[in-house]
PDB file of N, CA and C in Angstrom:
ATOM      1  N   UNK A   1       2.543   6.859  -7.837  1.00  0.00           N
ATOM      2  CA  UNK A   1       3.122   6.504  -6.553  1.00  0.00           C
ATOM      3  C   UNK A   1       4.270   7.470  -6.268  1.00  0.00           C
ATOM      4  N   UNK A   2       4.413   8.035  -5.162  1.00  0.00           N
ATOM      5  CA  UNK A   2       5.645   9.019  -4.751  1.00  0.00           C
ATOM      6  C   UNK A   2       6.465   8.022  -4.175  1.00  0.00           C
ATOM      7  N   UNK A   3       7.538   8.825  -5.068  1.00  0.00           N
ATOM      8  CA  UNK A   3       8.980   7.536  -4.926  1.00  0.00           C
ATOM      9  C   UNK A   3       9.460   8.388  -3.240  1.00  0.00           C
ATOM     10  N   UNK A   4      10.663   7.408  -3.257  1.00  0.00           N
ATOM     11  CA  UNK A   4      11.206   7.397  -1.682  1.00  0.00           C
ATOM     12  C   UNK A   4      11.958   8.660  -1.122  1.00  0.00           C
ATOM     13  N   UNK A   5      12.501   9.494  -2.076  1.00  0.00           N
ATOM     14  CA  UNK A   5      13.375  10.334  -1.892  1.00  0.00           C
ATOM     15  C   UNK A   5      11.951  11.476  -1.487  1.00  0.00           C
ATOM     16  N   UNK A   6      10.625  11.620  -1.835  1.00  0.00           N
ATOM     17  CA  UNK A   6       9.789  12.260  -1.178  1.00  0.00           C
ATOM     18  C   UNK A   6       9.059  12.098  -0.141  1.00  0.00           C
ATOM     19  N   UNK A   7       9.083  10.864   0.180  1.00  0.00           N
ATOM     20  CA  UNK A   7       8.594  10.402   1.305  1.00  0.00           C
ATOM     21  C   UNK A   7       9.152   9.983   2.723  1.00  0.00           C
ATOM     22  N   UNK A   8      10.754  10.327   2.530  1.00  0.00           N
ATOM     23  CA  UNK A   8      11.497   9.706   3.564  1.00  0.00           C
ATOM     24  C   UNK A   8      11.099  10.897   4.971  1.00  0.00           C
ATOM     25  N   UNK A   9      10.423  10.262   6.314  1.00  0.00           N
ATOM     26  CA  UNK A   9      10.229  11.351   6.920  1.00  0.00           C
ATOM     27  C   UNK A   9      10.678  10.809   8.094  1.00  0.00           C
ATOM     28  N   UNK A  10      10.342  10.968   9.456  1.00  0.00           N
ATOM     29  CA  UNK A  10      10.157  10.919  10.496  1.00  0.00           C
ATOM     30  C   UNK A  10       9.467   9.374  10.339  1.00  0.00           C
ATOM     31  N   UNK A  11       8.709   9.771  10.330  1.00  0.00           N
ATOM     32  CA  UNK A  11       7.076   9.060  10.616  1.00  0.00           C
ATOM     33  C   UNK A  11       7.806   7.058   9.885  1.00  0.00           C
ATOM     34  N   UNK A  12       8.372   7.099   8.891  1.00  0.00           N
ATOM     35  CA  UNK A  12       9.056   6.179   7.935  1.00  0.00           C
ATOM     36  C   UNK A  12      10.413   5.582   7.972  1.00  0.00           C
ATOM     37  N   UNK A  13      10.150   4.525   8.989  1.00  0.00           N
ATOM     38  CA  UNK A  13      12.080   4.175   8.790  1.00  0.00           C
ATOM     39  C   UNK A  13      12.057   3.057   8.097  1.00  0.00           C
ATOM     40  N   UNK A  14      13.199   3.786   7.109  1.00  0.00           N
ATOM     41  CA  UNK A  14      13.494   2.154   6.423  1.00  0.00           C
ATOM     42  C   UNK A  14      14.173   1.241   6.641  1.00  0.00           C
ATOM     43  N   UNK A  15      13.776  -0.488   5.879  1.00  0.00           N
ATOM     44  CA  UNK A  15      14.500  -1.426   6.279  1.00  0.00           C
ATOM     45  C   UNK A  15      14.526  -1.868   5.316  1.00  0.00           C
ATOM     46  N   UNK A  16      16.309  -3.050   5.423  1.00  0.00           N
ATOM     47  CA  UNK A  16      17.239  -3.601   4.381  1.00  0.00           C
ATOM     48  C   UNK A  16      16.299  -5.311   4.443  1.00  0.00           C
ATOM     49  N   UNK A  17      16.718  -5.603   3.492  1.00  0.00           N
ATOM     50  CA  UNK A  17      16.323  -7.023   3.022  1.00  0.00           C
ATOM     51  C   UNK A  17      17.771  -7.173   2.459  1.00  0.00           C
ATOM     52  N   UNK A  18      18.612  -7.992   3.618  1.00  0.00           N
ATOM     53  CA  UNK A  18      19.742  -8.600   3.967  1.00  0.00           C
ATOM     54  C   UNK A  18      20.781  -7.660   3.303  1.00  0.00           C
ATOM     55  N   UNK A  19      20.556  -6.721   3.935  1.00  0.00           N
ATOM     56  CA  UNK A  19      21.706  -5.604   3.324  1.00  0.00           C
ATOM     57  C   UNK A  19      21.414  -4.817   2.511  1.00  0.00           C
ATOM     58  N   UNK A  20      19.943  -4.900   1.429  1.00  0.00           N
ATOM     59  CA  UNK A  20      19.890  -4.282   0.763  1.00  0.00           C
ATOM     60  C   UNK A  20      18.271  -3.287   1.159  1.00  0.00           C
ATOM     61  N   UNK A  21      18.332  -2.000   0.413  1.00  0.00           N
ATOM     62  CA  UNK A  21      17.542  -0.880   0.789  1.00  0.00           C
ATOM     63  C   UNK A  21      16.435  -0.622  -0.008  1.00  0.00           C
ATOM     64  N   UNK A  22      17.283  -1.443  -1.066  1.00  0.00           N
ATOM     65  CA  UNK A  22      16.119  -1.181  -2.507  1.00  0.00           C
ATOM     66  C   UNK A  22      16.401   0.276  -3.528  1.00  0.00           C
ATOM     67  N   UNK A  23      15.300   0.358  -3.959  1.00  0.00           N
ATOM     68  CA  UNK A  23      15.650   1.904  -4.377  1.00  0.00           C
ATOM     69  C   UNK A  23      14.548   2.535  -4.155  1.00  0.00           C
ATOM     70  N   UNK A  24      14.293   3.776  -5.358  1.00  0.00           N
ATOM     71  CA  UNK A  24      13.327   4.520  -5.237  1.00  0.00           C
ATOM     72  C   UNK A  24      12.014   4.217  -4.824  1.00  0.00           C
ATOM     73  N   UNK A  25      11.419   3.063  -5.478  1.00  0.00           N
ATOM     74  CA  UNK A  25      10.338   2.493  -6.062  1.00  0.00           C
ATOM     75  C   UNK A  25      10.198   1.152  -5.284  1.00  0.00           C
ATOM     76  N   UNK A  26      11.236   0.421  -4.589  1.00  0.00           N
ATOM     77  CA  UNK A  26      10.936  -0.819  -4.224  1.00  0.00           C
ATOM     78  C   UNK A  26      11.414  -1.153  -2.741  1.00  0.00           C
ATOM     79  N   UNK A  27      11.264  -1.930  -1.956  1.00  0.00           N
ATOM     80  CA  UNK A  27      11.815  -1.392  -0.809  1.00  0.00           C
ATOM     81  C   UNK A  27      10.881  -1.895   0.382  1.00  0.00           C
ATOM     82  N   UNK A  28      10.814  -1.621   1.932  1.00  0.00           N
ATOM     83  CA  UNK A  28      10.290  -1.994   2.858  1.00  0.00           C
ATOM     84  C   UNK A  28      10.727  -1.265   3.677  1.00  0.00           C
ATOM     85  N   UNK A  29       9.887  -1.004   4.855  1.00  0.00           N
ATOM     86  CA  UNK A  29      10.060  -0.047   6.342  1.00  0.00           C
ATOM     87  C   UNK A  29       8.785  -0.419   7.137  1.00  0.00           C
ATOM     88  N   UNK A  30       8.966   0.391   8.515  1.00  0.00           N
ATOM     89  CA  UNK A  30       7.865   0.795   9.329  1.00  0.00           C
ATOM     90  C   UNK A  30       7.134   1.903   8.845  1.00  0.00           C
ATOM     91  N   UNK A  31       6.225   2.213   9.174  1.00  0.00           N
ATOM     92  CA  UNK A  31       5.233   3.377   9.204  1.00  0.00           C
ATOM     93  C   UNK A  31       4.699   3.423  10.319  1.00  0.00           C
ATOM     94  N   UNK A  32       4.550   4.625  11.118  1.00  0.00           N
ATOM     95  CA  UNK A  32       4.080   4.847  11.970  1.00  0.00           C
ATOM     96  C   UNK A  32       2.805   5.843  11.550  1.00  0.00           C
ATOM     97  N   UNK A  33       1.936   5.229  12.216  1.00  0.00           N
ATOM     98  CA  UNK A  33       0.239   5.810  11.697  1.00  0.00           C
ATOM     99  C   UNK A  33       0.012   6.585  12.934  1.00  0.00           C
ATOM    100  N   UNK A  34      -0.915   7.720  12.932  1.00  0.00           N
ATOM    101  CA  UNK A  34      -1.859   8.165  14.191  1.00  0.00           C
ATOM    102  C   UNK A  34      -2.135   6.888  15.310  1.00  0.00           C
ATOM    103  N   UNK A  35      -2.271   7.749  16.073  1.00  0.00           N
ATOM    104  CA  UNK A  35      -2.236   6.707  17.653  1.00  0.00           C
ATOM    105  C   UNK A  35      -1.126   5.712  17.650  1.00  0.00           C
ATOM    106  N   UNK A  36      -0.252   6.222  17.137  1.00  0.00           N
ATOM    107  CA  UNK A  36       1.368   5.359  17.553  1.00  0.00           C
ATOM    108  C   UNK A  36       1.346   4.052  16.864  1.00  0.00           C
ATOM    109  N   UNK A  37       0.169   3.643  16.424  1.00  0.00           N
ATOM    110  CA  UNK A  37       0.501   2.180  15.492  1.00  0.00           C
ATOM    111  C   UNK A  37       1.412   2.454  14.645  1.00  0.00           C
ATOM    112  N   UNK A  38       1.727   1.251  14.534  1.00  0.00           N
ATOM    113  CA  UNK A  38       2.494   0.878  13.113  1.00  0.00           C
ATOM    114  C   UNK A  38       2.320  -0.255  12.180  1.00  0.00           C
ATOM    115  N   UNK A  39       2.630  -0.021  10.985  1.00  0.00           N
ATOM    116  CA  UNK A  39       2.541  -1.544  10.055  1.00  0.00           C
ATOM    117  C   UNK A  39       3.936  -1.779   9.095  1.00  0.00           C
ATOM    118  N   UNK A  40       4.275  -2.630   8.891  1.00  0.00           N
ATOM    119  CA  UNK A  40       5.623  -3.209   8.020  1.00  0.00           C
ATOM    120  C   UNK A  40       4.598  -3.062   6.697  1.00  0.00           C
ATOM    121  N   UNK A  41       5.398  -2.338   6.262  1.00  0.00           N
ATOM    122  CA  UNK A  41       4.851  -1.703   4.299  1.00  0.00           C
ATOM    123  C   UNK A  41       6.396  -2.988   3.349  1.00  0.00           C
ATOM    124  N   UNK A  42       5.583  -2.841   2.611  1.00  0.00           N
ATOM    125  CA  UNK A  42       6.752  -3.799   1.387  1.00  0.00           C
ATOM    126  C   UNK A  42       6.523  -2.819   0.388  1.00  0.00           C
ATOM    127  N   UNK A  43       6.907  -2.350  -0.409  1.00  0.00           N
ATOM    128  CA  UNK A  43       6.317  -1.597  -1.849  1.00  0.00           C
ATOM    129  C   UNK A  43       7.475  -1.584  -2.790  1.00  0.00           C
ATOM    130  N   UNK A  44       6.812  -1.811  -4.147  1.00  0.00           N
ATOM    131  CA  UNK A  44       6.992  -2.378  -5.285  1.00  0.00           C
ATOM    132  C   UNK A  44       6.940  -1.625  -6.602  1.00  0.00           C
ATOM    133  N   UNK A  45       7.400  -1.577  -7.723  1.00  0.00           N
ATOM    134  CA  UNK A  45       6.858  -1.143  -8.892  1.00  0.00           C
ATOM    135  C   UNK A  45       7.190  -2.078 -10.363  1.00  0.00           C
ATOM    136  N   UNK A  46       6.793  -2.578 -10.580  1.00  0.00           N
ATOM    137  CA  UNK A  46       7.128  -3.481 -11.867  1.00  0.00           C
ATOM    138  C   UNK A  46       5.825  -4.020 -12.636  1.00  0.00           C
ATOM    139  N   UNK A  47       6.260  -4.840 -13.773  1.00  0.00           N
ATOM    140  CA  UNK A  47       4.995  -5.714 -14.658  1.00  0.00           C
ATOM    141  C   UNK A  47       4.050  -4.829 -14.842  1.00  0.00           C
ATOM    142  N   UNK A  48       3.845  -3.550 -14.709  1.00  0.00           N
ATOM    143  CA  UNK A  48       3.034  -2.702 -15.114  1.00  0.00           C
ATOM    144  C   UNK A  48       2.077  -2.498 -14.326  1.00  0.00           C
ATOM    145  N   UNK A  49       2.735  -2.179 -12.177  1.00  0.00           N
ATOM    146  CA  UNK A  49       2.143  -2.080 -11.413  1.00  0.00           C
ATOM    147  C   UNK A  49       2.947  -1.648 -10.194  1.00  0.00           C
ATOM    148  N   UNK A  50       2.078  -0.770  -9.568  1.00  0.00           N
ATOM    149  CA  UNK A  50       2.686  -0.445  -8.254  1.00  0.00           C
ATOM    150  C   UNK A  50       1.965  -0.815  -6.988  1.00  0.00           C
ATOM    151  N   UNK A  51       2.597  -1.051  -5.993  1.00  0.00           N
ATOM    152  CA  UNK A  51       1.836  -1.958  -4.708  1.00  0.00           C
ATOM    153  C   UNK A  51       2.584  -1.958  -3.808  1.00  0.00           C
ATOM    154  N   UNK A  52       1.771  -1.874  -2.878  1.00  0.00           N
ATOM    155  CA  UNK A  52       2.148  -1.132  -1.379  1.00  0.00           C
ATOM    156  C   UNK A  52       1.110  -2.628  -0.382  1.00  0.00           C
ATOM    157  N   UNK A  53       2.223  -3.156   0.435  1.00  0.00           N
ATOM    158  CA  UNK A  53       1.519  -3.879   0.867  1.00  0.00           C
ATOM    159  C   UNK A  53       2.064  -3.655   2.809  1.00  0.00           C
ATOM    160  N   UNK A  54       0.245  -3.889   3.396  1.00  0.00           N
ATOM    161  CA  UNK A  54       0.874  -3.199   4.940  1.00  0.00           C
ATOM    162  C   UNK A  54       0.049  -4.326   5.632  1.00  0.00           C
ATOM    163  N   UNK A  55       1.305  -4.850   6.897  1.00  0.00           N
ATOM    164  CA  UNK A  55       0.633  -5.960   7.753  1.00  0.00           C
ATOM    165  C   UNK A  55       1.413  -5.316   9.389  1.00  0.00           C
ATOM    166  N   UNK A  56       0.146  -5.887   9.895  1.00  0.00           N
ATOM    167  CA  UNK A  56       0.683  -5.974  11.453  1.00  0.00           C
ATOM    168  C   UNK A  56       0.488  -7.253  12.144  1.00  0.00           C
ATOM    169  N   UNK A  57       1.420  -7.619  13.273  1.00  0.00           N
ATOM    170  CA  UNK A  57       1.398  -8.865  13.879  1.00  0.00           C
ATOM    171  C   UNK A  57       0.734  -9.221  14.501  1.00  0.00           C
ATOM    172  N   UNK A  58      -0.549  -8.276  15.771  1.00  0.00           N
ATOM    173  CA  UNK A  58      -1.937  -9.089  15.589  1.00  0.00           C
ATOM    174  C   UNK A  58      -3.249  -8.682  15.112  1.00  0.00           C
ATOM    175  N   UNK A  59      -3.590  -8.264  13.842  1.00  0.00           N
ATOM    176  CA  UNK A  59      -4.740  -8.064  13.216  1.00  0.00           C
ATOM    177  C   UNK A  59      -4.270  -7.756  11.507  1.00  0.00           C
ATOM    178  N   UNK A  60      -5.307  -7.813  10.972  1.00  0.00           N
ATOM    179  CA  UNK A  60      -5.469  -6.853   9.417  1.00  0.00           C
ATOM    180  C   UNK A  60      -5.278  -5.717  10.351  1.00  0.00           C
ATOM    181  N   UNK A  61      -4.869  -4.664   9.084  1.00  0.00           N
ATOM    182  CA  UNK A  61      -4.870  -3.287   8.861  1.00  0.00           C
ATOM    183  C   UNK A  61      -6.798  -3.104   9.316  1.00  0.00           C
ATOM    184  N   UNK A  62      -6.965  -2.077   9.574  1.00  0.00           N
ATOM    185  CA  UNK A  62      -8.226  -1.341  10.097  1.00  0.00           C
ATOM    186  C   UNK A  62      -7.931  -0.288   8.064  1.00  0.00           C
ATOM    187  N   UNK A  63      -9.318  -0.118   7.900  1.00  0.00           N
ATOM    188  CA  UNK A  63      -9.940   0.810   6.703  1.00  0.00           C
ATOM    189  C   UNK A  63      -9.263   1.761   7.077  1.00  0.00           C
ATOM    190  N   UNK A  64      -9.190   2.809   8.041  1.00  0.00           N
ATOM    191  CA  UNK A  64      -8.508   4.205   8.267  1.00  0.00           C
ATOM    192  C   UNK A  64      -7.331   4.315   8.094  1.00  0.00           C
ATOM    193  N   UNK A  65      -6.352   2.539   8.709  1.00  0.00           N
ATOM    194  CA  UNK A  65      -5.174   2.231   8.016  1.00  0.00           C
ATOM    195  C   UNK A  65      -4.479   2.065   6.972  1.00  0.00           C
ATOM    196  N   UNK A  66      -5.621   1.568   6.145  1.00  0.00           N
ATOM    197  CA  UNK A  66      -5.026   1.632   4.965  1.00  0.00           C
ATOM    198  C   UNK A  66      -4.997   2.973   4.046  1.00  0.00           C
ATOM    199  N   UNK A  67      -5.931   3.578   4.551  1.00  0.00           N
ATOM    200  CA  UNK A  67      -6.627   4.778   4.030  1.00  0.00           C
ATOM    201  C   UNK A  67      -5.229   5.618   4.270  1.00  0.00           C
ATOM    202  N   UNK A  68      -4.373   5.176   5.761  1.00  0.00           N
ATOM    203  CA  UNK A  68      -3.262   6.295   5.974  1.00  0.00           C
ATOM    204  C   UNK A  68      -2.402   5.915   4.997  1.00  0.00           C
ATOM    205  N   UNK A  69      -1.928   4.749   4.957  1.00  0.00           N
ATOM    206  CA  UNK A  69      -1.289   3.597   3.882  1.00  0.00           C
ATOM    207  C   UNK A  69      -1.181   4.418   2.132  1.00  0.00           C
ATOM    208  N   UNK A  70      -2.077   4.444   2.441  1.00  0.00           N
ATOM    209  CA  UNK A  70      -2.123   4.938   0.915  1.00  0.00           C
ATOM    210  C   UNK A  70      -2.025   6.640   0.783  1.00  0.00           C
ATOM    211  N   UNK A  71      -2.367   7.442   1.463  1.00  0.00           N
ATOM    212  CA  UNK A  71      -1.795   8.527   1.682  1.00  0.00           C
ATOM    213  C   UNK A  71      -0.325   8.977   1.630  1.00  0.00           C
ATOM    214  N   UNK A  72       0.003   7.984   2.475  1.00  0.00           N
ATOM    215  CA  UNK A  72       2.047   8.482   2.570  1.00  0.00           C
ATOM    216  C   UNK A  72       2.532   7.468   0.993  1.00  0.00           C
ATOM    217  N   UNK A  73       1.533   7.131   0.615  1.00  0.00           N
ATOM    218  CA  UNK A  73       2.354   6.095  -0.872  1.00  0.00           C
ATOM    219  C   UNK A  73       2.189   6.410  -2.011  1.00  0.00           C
ATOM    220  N   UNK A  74       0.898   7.399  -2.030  1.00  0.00           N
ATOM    221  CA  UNK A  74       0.251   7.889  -3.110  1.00  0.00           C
ATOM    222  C   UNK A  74      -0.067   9.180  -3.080  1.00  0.00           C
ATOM    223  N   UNK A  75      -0.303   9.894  -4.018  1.00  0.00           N
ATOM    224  CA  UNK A  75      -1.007  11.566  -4.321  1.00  0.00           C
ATOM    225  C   UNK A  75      -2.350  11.437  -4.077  1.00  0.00           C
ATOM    226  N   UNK A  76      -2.885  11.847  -3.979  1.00  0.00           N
ATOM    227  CA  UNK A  76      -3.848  11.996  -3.929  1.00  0.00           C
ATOM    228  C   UNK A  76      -4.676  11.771  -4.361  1.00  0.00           C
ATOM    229  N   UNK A  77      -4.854  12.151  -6.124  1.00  0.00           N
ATOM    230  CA  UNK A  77      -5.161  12.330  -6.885  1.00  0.00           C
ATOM    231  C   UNK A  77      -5.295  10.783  -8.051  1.00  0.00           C
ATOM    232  N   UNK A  78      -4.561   9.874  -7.072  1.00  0.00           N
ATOM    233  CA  UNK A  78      -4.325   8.385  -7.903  1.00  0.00           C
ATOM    234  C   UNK A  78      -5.013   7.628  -6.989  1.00  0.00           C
ATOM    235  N   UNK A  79      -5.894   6.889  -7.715  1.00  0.00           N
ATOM    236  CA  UNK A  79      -6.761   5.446  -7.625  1.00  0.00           C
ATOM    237  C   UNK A  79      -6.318   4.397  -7.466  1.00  0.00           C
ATOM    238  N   UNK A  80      -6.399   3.743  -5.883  1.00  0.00           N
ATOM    239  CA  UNK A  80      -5.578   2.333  -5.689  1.00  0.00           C
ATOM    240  C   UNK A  80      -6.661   1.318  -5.515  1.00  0.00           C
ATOM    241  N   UNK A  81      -6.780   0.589  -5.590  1.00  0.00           N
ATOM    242  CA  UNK A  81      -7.430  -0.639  -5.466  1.00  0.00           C
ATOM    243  C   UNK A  81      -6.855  -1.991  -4.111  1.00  0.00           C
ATOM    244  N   UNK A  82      -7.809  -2.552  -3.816  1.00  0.00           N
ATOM    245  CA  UNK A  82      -7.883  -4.171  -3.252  1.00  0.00           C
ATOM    246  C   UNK A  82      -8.478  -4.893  -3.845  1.00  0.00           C
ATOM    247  N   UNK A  83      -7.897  -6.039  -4.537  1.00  0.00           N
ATOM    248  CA  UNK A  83      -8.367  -6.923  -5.164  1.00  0.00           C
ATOM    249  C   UNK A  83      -9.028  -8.160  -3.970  1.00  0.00           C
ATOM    250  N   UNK A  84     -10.163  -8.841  -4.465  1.00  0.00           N
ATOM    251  CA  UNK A  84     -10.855  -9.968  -4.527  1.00  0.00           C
ATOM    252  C   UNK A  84     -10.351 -10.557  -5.529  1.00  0.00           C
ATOM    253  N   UNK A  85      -9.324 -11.345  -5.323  1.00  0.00           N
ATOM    254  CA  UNK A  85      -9.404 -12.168  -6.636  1.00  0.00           C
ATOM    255  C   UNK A  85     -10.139 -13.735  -6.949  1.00  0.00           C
ATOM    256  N   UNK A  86     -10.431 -14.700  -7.635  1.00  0.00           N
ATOM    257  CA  UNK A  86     -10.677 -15.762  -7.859  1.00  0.00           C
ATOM    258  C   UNK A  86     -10.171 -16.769  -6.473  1.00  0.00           C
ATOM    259  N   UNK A  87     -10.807 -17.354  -6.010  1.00  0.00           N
ATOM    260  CA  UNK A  87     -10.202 -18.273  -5.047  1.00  0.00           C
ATOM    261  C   UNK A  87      -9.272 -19.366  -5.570  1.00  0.00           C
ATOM    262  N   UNK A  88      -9.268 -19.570  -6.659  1.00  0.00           N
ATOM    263  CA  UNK A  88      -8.373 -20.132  -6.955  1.00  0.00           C
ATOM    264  C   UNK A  88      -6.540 -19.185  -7.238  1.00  0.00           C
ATOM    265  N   UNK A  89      -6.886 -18.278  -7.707  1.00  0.00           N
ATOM    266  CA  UNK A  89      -5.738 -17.368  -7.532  1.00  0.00           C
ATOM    267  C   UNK A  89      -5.463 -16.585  -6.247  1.00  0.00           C
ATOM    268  N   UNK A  90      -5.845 -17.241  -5.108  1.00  0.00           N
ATOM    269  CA  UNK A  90      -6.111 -16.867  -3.829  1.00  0.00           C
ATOM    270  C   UNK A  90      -4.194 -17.000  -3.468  1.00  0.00           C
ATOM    271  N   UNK A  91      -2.977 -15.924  -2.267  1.00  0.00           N
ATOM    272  CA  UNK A  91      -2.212 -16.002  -2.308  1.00  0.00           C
ATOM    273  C   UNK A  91      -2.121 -15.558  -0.854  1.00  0.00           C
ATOM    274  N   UNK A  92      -1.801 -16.628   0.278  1.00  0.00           N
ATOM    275  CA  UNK A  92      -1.647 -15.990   1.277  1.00  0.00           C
ATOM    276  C   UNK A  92      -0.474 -16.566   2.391  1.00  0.00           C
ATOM    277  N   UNK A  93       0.527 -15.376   2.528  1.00  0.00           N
ATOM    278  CA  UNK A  93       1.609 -15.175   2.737  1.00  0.00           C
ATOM    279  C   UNK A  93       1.849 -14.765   4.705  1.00  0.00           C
ATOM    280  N   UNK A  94       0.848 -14.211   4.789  1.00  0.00           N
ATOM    281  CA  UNK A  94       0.760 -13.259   5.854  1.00  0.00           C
ATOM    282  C   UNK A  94      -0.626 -13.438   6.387  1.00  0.00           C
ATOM    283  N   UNK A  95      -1.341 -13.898   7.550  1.00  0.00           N
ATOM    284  CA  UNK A  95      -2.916 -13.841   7.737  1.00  0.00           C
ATOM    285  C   UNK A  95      -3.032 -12.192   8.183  1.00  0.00           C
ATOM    286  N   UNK A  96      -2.004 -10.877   8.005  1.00  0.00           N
ATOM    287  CA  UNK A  96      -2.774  -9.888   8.773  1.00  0.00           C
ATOM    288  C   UNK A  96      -2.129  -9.018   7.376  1.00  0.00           C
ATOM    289  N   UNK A  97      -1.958  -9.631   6.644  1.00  0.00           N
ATOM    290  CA  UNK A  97      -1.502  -8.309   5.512  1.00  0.00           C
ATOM    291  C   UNK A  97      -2.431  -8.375   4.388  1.00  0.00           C
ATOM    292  N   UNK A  98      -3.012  -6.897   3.745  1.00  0.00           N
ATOM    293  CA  UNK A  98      -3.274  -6.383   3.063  1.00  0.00           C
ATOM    294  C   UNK A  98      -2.792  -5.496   1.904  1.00  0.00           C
ATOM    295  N   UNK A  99      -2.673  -5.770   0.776  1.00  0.00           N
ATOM    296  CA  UNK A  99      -2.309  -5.088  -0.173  1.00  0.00           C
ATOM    297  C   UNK A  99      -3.080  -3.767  -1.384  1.00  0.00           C
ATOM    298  N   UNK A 100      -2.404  -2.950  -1.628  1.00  0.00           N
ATOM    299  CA  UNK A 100      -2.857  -1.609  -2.279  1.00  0.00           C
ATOM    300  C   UNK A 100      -1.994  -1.795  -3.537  1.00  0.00           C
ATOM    301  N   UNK A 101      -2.898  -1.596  -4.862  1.00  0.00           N
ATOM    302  CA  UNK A 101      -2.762  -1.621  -6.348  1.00  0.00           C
ATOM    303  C   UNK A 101      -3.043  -0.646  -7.164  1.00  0.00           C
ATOM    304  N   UNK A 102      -1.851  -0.299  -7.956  1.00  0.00           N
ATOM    305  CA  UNK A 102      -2.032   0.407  -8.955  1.00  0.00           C
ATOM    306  C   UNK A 102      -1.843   0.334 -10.109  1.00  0.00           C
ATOM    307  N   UNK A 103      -2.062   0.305 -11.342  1.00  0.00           N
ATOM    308  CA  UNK A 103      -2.028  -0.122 -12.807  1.00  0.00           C
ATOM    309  C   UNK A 103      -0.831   0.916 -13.108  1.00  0.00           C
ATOM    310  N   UNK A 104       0.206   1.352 -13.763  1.00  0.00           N
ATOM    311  CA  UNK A 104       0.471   2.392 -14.135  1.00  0.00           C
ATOM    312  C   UNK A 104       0.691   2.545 -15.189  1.00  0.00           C
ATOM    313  N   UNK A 105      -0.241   1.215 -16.104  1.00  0.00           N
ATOM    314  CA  UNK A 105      -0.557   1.282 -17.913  1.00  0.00           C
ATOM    315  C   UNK A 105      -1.674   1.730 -18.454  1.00  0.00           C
ATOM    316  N   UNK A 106      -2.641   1.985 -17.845  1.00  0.00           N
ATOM    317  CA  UNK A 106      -4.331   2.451 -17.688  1.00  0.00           C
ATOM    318  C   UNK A 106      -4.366   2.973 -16.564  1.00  0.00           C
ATOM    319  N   UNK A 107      -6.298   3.576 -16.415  1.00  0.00           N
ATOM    320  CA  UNK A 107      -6.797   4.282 -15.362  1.00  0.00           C
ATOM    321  C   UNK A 107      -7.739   3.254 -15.010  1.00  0.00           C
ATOM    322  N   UNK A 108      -7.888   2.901 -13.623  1.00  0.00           N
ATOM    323  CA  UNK A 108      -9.262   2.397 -12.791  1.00  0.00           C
ATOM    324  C   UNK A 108     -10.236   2.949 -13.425  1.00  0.00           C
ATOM    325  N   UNK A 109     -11.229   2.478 -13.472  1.00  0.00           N
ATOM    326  CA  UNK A 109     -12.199   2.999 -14.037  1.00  0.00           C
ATOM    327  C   UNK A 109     -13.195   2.844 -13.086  1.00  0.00           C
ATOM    328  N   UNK A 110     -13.669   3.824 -12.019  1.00  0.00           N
ATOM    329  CA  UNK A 110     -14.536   3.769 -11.018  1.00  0.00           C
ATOM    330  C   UNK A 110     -16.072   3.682 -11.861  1.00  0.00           C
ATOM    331  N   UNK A 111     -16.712   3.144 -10.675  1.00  0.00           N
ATOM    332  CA  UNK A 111     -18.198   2.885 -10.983  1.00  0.00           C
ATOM    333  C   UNK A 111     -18.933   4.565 -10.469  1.00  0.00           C
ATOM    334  N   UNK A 112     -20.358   4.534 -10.867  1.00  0.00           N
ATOM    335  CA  UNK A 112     -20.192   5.850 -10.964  1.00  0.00           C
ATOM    336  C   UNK A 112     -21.129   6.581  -9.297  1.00  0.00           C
ATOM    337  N   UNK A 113     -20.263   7.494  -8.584  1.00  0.00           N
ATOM    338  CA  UNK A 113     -20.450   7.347  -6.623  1.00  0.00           C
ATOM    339  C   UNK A 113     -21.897   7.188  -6.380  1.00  0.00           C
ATOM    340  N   UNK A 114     -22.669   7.660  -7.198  1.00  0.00           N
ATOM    341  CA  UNK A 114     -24.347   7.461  -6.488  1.00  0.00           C
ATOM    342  C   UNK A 114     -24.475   6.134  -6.253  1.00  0.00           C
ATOM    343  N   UNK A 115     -24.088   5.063  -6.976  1.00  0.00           N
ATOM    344  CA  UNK A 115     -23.892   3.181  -6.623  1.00  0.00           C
ATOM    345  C   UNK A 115     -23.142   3.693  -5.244  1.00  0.00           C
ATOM    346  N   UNK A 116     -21.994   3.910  -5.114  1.00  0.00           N
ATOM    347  CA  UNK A 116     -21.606   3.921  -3.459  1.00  0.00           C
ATOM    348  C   UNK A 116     -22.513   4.671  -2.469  1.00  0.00           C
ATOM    349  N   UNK A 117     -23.265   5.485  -2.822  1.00  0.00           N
ATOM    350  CA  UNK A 117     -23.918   6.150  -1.733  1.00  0.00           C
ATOM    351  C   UNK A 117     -23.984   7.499  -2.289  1.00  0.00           C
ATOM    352  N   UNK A 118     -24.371   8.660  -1.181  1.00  0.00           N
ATOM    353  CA  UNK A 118     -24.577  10.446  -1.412  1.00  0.00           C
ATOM    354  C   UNK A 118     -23.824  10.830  -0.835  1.00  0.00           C
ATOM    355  N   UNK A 119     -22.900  11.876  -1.320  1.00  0.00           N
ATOM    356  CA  UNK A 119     -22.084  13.016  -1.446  1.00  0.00           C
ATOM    357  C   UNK A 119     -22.088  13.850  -0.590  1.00  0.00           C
TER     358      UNK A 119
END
């Protein structure tokens, strides 16, 4: 996950949770995406995980959104996930927010792309 001091741009204003900014790693702002949207990001790093979570006030995030989501939060090169979890460990806070996961004690272990489709 690219901490804050690389990501602070234009595009990213941050916001306090009652005065406070957070730090590198933890924290909340706007993001402003292509075509002028925006989503309220929360992002996190602890318990042996990093997570970026993005909601807007009337819908889920759109796939391309999150797809931007994870671009300004991540390298490239790192594997985030959305969990399905158990309905019983079901946790809902927000009906339009979506969250992005990263392990940063292991690697995802993708399935192998011909199951997703051709190249």
């Amino acid at each position: 996950m690219k901490k804050i001091p690389v990501i602070i741009t234009p595009k990213f204003e941050r916001m306090s949770l009652d005065g406070d900014l957070g730090d590198e790693g933890n924290g909340m702002g706007r993001l402003k995406l292509r075509e002028n949207a925006h989503v309220l990001v929360v992002f996190s790093n602890g318990m042996g995980w990093e997570h970026v979570s993005a909601s807007r006030k009337d819908r889920c995030p759109t796939w391309d959104e999150m797809c931007q989501v994870k671009d300004f939060f991540f390298y490239p090169e790192e594997c985030v996930v959305q969990f399905h979890p158990p309905h019983r460990e079901y946790v809902n806070n927000h009906p339009f927010c979506l969250h992005l996961w990263r392990p940063t004690e292991w690697e995802i272990r993708l399935p192998p792309s011909i199951m997703v489709g051709f190249k």
